[in-house]
Each structure stands twice: as C-alpha cells, then as structure tokens.
PDB file of N, CA and C in Angstrom:
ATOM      1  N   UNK A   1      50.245 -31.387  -5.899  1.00  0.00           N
ATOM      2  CA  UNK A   1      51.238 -30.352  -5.723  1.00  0.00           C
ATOM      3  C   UNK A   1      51.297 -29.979  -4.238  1.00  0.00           C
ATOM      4  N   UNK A   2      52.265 -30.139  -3.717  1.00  0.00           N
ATOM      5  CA  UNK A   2      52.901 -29.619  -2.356  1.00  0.00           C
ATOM      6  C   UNK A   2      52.382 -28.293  -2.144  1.00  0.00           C
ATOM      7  N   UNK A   3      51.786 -27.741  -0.759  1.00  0.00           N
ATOM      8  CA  UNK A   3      51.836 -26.247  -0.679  1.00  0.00           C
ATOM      9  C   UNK A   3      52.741 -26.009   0.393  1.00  0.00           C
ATOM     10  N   UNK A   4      53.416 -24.563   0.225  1.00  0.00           N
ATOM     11  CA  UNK A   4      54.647 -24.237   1.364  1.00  0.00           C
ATOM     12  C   UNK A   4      53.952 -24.268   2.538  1.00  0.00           C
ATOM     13  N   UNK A   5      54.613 -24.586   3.597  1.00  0.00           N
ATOM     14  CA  UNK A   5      53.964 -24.430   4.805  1.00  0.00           C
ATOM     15  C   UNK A   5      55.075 -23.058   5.228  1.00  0.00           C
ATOM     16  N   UNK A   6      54.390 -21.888   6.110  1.00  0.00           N
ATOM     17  CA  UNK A   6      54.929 -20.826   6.487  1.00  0.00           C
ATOM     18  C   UNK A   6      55.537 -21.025   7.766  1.00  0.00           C
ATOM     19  N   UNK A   7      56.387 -20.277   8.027  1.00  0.00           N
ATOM     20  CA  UNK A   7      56.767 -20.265   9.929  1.00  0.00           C
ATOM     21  C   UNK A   7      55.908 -19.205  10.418  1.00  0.00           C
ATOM     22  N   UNK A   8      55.348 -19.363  11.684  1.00  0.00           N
ATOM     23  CA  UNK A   8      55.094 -18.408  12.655  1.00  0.00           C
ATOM     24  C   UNK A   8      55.572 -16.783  11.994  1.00  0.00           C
ATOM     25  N   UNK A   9      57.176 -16.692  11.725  1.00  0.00           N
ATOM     26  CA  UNK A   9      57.857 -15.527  11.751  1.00  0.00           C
ATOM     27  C   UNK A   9      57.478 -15.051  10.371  1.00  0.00           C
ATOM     28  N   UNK A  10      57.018 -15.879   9.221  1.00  0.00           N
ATOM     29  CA  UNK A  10      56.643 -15.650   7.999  1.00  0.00           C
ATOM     30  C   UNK A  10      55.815 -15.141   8.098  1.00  0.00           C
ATOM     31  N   UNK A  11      54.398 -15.302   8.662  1.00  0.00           N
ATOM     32  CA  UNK A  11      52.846 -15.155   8.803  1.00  0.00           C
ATOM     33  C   UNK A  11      52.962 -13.808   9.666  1.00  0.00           C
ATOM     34  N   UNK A  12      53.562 -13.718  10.695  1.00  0.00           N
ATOM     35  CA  UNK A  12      53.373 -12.336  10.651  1.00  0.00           C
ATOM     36  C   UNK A  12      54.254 -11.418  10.274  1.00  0.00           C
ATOM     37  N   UNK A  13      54.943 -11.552   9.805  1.00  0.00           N
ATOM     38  CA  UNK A  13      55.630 -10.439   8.459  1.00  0.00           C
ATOM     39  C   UNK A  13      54.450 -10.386   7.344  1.00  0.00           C
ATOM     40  N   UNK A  14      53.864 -11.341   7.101  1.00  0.00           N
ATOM     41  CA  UNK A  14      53.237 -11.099   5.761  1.00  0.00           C
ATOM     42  C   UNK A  14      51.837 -10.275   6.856  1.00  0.00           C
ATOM     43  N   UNK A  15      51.157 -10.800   7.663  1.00  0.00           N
ATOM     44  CA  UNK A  15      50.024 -10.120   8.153  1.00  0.00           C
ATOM     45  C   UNK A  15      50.717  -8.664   8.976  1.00  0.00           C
ATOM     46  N   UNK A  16      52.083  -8.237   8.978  1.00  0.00           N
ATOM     47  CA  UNK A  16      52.106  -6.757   9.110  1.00  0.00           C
ATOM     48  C   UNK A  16      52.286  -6.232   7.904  1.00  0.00           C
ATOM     49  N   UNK A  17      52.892  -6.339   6.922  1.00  0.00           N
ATOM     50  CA  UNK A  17      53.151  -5.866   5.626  1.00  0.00           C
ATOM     51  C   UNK A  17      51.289  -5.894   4.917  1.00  0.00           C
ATOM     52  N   UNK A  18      50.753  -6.388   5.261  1.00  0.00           N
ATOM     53  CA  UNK A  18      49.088  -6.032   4.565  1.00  0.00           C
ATOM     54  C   UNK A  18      48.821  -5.100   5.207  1.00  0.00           C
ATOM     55  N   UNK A  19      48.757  -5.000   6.912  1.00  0.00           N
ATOM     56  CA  UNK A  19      48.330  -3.975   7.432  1.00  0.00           C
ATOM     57  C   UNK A  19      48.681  -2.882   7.585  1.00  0.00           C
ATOM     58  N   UNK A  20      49.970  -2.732   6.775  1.00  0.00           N
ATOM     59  CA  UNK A  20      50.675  -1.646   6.952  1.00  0.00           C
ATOM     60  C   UNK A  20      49.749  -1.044   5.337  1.00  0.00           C
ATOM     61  N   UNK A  21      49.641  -2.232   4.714  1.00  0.00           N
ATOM     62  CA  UNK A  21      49.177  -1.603   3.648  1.00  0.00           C
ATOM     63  C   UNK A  21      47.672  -0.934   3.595  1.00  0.00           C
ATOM     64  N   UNK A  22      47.431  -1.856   4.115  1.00  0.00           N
ATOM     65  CA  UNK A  22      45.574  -1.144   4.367  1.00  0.00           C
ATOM     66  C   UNK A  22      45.787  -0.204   5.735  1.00  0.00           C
ATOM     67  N   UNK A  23      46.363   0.233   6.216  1.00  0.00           N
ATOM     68  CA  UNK A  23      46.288   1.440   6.965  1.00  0.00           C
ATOM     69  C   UNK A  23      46.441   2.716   5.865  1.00  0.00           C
ATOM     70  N   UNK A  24      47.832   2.443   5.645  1.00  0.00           N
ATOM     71  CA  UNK A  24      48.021   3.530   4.701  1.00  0.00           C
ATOM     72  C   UNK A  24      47.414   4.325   3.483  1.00  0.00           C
ATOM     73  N   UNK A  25      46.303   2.786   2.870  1.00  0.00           N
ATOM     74  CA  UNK A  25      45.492   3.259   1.806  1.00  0.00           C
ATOM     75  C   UNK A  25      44.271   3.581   2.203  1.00  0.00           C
ATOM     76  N   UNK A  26      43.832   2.866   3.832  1.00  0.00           N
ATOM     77  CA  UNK A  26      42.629   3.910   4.040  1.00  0.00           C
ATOM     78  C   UNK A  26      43.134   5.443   4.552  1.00  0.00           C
ATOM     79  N   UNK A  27      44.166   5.543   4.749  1.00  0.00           N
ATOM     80  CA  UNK A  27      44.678   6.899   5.276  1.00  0.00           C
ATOM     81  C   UNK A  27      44.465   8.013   4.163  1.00  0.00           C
ATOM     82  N   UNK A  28      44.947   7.424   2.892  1.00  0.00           N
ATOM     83  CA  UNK A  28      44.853   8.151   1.318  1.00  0.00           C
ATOM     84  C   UNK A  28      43.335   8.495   1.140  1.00  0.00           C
ATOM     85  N   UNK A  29      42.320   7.959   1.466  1.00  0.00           N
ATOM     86  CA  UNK A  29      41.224   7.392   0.967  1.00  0.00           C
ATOM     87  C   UNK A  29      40.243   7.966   1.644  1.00  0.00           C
ATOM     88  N   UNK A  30      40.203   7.651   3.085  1.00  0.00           N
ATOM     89  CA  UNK A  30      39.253   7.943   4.304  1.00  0.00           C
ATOM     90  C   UNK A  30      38.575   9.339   3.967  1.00  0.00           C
ATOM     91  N   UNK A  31      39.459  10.430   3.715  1.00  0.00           N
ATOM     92  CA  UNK A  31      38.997  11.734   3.739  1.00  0.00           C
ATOM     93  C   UNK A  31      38.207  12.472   2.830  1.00  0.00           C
ATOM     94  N   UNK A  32      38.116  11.651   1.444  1.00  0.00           N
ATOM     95  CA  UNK A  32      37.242  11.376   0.574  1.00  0.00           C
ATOM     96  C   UNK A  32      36.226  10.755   0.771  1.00  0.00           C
ATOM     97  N   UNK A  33      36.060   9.622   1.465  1.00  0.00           N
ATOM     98  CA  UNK A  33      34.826   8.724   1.533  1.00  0.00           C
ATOM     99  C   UNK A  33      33.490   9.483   1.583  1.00  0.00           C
ATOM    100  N   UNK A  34      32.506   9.053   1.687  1.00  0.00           N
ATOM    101  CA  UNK A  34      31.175   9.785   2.613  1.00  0.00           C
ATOM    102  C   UNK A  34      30.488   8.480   2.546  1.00  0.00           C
ATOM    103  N   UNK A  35      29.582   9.233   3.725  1.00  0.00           N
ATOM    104  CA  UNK A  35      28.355   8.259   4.327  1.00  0.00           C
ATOM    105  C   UNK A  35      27.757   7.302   3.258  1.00  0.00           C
ATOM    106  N   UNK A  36      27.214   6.130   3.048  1.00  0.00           N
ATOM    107  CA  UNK A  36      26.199   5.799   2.511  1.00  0.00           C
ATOM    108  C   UNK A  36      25.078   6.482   2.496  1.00  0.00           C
ATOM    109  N   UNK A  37      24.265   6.622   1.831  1.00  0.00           N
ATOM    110  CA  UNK A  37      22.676   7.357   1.562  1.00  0.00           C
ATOM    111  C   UNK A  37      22.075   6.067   2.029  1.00  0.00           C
ATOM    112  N   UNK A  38      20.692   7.114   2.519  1.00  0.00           N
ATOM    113  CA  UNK A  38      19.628   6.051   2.887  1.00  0.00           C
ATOM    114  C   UNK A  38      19.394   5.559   1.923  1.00  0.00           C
ATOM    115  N   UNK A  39      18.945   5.164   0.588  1.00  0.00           N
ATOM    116  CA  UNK A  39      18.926   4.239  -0.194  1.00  0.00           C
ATOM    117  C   UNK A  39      19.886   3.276  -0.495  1.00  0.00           C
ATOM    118  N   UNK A  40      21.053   3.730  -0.361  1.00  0.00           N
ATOM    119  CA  UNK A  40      22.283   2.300  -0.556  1.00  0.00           C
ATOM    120  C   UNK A  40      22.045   1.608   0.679  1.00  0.00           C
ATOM    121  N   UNK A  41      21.854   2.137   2.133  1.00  0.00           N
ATOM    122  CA  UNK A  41      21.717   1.262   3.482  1.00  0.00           C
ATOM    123  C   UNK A  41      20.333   0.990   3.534  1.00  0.00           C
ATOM    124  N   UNK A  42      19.345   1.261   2.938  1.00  0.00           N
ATOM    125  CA  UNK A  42      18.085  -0.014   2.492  1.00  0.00           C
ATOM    126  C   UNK A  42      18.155  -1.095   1.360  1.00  0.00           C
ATOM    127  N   UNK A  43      19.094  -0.741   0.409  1.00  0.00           N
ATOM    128  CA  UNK A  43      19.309  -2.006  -0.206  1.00  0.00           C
ATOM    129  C   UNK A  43      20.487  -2.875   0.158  1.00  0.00           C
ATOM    130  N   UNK A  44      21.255  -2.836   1.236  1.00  0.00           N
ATOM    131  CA  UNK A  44      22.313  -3.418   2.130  1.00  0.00           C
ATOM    132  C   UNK A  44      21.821  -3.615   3.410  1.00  0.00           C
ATOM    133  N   UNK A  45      20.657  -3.669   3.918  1.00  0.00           N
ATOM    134  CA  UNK A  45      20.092  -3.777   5.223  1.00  0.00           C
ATOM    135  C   UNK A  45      19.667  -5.263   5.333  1.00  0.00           C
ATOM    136  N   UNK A  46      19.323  -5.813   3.968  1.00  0.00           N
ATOM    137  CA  UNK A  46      18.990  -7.339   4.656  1.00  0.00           C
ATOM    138  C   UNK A  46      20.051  -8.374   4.434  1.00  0.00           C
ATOM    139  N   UNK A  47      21.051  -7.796   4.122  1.00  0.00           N
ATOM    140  CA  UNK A  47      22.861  -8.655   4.080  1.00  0.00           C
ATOM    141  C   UNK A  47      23.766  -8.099   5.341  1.00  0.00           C
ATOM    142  N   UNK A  48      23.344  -6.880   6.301  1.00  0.00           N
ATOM    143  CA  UNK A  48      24.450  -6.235   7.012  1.00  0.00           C
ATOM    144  C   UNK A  48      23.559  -5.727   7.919  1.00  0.00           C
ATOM    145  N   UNK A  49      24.333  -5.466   8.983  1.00  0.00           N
ATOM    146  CA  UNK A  49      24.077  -5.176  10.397  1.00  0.00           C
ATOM    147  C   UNK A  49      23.727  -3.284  10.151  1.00  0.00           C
ATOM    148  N   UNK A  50      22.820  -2.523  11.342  1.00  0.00           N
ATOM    149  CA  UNK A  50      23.168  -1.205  11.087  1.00  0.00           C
ATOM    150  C   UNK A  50      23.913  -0.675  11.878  1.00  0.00           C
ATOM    151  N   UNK A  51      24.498  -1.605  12.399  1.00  0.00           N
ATOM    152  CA  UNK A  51      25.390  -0.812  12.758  1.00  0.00           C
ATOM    153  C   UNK A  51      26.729  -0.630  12.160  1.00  0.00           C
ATOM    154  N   UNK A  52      27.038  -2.030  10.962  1.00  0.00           N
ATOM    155  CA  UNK A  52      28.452  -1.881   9.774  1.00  0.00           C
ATOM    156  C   UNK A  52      27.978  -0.666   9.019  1.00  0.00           C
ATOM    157  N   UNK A  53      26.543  -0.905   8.446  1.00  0.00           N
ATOM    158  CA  UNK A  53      26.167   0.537   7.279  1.00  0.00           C
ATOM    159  C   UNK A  53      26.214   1.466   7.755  1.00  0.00           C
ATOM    160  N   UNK A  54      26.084   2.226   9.477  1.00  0.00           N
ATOM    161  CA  UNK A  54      26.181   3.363   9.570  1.00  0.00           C
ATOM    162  C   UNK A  54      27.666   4.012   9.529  1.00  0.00           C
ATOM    163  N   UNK A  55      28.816   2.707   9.734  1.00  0.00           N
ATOM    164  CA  UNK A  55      30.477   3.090   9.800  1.00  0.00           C
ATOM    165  C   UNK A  55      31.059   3.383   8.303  1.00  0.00           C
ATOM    166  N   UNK A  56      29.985   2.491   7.530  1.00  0.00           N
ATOM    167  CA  UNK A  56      30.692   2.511   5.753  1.00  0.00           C
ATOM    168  C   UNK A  56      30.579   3.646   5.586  1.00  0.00           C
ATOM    169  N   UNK A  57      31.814   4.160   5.302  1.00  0.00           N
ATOM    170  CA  UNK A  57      32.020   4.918   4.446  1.00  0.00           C
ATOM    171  C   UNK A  57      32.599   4.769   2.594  1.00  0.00           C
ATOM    172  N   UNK A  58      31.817   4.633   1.577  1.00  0.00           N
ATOM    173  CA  UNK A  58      32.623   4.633   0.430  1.00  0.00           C
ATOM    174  C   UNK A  58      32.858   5.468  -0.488  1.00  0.00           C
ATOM    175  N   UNK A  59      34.169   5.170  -1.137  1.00  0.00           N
ATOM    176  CA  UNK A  59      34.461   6.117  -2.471  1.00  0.00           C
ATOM    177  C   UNK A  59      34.717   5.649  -3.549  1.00  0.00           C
ATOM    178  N   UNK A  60      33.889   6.204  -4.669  1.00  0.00           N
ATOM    179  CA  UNK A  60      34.585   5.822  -5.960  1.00  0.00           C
ATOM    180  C   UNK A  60      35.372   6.474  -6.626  1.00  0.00           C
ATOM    181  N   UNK A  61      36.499   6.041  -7.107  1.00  0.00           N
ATOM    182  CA  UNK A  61      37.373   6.157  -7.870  1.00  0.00           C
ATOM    183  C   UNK A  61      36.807   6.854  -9.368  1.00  0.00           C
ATOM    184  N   UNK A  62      37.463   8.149  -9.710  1.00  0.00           N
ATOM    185  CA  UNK A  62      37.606   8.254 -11.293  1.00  0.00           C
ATOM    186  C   UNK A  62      38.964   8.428 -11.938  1.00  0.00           C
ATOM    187  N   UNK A  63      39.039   7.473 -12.637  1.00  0.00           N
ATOM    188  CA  UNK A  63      40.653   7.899 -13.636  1.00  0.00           C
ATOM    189  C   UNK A  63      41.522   7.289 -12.807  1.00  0.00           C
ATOM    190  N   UNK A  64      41.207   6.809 -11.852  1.00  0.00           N
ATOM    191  CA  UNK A  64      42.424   6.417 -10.509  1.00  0.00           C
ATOM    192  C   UNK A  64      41.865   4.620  -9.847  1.00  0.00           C
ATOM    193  N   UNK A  65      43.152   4.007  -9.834  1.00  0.00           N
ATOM    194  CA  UNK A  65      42.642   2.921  -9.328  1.00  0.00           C
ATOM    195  C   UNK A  65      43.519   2.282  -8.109  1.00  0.00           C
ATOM    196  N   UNK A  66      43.139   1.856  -7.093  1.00  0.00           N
ATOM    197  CA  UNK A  66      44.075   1.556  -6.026  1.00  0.00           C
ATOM    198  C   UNK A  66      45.276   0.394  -6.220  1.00  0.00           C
ATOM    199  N   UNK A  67      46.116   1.094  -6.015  1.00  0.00           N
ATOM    200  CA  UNK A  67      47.869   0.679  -6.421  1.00  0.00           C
ATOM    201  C   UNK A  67      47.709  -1.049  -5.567  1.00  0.00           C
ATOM    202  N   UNK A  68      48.311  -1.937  -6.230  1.00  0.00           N
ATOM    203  CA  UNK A  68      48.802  -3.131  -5.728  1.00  0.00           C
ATOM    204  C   UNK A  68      49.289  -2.550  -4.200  1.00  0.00           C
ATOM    205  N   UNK A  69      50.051  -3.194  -3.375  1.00  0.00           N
ATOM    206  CA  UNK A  69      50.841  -3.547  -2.840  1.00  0.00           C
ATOM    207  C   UNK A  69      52.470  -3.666  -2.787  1.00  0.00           C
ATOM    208  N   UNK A  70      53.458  -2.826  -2.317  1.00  0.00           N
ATOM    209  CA  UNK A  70      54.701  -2.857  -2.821  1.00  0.00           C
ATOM    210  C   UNK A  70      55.242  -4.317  -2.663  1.00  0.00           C
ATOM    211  N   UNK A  71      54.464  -4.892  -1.788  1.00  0.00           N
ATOM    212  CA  UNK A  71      54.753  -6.185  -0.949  1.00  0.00           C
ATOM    213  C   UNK A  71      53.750  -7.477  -2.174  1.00  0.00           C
ATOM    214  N   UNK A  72      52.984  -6.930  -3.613  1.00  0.00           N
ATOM    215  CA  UNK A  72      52.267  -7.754  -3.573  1.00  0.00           C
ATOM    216  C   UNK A  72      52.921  -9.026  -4.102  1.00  0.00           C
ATOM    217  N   UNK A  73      54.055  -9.058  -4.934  1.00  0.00           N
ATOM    218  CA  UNK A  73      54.527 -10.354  -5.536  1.00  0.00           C
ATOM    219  C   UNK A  73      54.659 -11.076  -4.560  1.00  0.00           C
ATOM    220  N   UNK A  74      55.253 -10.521  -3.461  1.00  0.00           N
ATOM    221  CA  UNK A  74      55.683 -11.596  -2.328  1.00  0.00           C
ATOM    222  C   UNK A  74      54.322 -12.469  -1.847  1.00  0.00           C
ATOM    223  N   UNK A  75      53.137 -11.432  -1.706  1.00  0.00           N
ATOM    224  CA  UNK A  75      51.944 -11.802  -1.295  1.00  0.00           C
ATOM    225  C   UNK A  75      51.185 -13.102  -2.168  1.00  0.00           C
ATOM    226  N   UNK A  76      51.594 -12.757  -3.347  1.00  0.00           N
ATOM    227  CA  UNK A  76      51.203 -13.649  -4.587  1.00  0.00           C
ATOM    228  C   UNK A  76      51.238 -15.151  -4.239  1.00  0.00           C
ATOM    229  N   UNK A  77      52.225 -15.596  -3.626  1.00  0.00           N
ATOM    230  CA  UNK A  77      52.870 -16.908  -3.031  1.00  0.00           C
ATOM    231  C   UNK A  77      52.507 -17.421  -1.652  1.00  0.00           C
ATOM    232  N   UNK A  78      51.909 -16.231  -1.291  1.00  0.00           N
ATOM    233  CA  UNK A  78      51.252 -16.942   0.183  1.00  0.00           C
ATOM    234  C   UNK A  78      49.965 -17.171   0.035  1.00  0.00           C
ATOM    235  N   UNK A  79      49.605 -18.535   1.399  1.00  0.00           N
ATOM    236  CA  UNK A  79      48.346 -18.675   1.000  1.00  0.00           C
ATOM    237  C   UNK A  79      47.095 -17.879   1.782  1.00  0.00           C
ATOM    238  N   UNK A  80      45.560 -17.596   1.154  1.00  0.00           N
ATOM    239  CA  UNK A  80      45.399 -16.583   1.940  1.00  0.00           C
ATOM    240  C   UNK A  80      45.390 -16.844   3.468  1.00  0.00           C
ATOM    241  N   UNK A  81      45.242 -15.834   3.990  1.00  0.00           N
ATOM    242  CA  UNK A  81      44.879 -15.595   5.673  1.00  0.00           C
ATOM    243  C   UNK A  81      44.046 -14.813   5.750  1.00  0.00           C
ATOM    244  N   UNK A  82      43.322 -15.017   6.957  1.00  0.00           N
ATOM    245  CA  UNK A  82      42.424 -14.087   7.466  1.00  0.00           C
ATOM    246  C   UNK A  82      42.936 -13.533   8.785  1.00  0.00           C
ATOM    247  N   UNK A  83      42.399 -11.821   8.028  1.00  0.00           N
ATOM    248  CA  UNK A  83      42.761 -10.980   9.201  1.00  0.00           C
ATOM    249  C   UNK A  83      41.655 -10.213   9.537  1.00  0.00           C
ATOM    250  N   UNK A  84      41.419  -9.886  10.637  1.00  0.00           N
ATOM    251  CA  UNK A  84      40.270  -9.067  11.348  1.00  0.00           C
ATOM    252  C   UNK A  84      40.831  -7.801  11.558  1.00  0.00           C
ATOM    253  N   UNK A  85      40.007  -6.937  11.344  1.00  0.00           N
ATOM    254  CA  UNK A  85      39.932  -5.835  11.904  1.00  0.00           C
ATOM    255  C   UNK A  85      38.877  -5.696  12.561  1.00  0.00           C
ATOM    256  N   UNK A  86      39.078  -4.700  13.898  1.00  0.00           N
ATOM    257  CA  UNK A  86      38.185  -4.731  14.789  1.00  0.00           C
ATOM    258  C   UNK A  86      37.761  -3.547  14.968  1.00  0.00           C
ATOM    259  N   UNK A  87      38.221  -2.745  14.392  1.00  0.00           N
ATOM    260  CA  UNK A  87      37.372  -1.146  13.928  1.00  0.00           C
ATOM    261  C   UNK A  87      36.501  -1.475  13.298  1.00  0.00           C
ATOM    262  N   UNK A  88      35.286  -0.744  14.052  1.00  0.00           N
ATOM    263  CA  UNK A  88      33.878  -0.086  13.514  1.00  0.00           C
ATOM    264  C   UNK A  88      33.902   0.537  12.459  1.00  0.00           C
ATOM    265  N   UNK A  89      34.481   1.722  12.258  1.00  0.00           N
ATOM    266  CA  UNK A  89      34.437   2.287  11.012  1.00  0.00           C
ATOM    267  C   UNK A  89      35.476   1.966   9.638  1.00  0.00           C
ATOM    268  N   UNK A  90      34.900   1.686   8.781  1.00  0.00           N
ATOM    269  CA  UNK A  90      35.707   1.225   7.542  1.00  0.00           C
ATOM    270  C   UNK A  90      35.667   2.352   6.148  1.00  0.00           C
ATOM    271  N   UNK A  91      36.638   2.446   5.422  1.00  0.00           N
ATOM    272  CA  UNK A  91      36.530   2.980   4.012  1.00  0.00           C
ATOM    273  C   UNK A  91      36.266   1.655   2.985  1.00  0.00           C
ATOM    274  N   UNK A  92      35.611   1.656   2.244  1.00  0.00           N
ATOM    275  CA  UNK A  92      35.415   0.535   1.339  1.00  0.00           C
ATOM    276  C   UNK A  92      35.902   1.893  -0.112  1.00  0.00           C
ATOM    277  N   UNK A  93      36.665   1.058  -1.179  1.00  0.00           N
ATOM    278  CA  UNK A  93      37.371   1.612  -2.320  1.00  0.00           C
ATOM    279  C   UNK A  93      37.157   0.539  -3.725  1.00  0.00           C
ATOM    280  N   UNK A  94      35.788   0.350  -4.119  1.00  0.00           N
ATOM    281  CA  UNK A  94      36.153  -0.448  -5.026  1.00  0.00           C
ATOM    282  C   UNK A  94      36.263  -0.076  -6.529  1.00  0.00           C
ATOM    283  N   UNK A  95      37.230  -0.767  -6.909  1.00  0.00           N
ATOM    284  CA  UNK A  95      37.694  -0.462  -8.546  1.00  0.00           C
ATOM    285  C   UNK A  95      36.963  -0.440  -9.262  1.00  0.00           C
ATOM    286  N   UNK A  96      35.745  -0.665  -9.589  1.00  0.00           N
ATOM    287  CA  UNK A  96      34.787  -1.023 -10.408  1.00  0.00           C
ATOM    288  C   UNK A  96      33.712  -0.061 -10.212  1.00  0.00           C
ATOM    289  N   UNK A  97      32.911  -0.012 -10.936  1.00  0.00           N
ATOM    290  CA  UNK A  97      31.554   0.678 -10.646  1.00  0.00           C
ATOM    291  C   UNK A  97      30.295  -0.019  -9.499  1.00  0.00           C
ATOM    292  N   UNK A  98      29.889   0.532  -9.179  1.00  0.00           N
ATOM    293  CA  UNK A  98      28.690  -0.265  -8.126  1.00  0.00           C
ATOM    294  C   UNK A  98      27.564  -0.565  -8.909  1.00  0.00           C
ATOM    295  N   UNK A  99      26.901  -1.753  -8.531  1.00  0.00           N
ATOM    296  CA  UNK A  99      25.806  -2.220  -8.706  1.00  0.00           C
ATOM    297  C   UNK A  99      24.374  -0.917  -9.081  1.00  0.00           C
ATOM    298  N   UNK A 100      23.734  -0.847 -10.479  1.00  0.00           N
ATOM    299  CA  UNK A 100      22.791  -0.081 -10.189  1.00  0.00           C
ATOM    300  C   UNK A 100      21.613  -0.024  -8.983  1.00  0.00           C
ATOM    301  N   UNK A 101      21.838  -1.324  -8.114  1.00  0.00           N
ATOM    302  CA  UNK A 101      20.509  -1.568  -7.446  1.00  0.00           C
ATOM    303  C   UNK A 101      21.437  -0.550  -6.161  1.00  0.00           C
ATOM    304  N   UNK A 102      22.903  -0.514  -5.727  1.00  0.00           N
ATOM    305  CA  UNK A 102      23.394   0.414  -4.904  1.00  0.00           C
ATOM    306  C   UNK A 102      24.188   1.091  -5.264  1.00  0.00           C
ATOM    307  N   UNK A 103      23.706   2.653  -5.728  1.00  0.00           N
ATOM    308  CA  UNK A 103      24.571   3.493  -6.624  1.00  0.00           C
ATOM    309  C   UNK A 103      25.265   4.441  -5.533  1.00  0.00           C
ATOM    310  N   UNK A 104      26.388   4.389  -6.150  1.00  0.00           N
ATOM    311  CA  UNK A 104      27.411   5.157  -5.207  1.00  0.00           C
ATOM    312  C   UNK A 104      27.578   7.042  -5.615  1.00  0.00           C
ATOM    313  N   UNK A 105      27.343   7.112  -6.331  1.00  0.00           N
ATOM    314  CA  UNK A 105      26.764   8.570  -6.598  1.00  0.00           C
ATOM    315  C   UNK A 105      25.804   9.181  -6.400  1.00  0.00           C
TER     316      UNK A 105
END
C-alpha cells in the first residue's frame, strides 16, 4: 500500500494545528497541575533527568477526559511527526489512572 507523501506546506499546517492544540490544552490544564511528590520523582528518577521531574507538573482527571482535537480526523491520515518542544516546564494529563508504583494522588 502506497503512503501519501505530504508537501512542505502540508506538514506545517498539520505541525501548527497540533500546537495550537497543545498550547491551548495545556493552557486549560496548567493551573490545575501540581508538582510531583518526592515519591513519584524517586520512582521516575532512574528513567528521567531531575531536572524534567522538577518541571512535571501532573493532573488527573475525574469525570473529565481530554477532548480529541478539532483538527483530529484530518490528523488521523497523516503520518506521525515529531515535534519538540523546548520548554522546560510541561503539564502531563493522562486519561487513565497512574501506575500504583507512581500514584498521582
């Protein structure tokens, strides 16, 4: 099976339309977050730098789960890319519950 090849002008429409999206949902998000506890950044210390664990900030979700993408069908069809962000500090939002070995509560 053939895969589409994108133009230049495709790739970054699709890599501003993500970032527009992950700005906006850490914008929703950020002000909720909090620090990791010293116990979640000792059981994440021998996979991660301390200086990523001291920027994580995470939140869990109750009753609420983070919305697709208005852009995501379109996204559906592309293939992935990698994008960097080069901010230090991050919100992490995951849908699921955390690992008992790093409890987010």
């Amino acid at each position: 099976m053939a895969t589409t090849r994108l133009t230049p002008d495709q790739i970054n429409r699709v890599c501003r339309l993500v970032a527009q999206y992950i700005a906006s949902e850490r914008e929703k998000y950020a002000p909720q977050a909090i620090p990791l506890a010293a116990r979640q950044k000792a059981a994440l210390a021998s996979f991660f730098s301390q200086q990523l664990l001291e920027g994580t900030r995470p939140l869990v979700l109750r009753r609420e789960r983070v919305a697709n993408p208005d852009s995501y069908l379109m996204l559906w069809y592309v293939p992935v890319l990698e994008i960097r962000d080069s901010e230090k500090d991050d919100t992490a939002v995951p849908n699921d519950a955390c690992p008992t070995s790093v409890r987010c509560d």
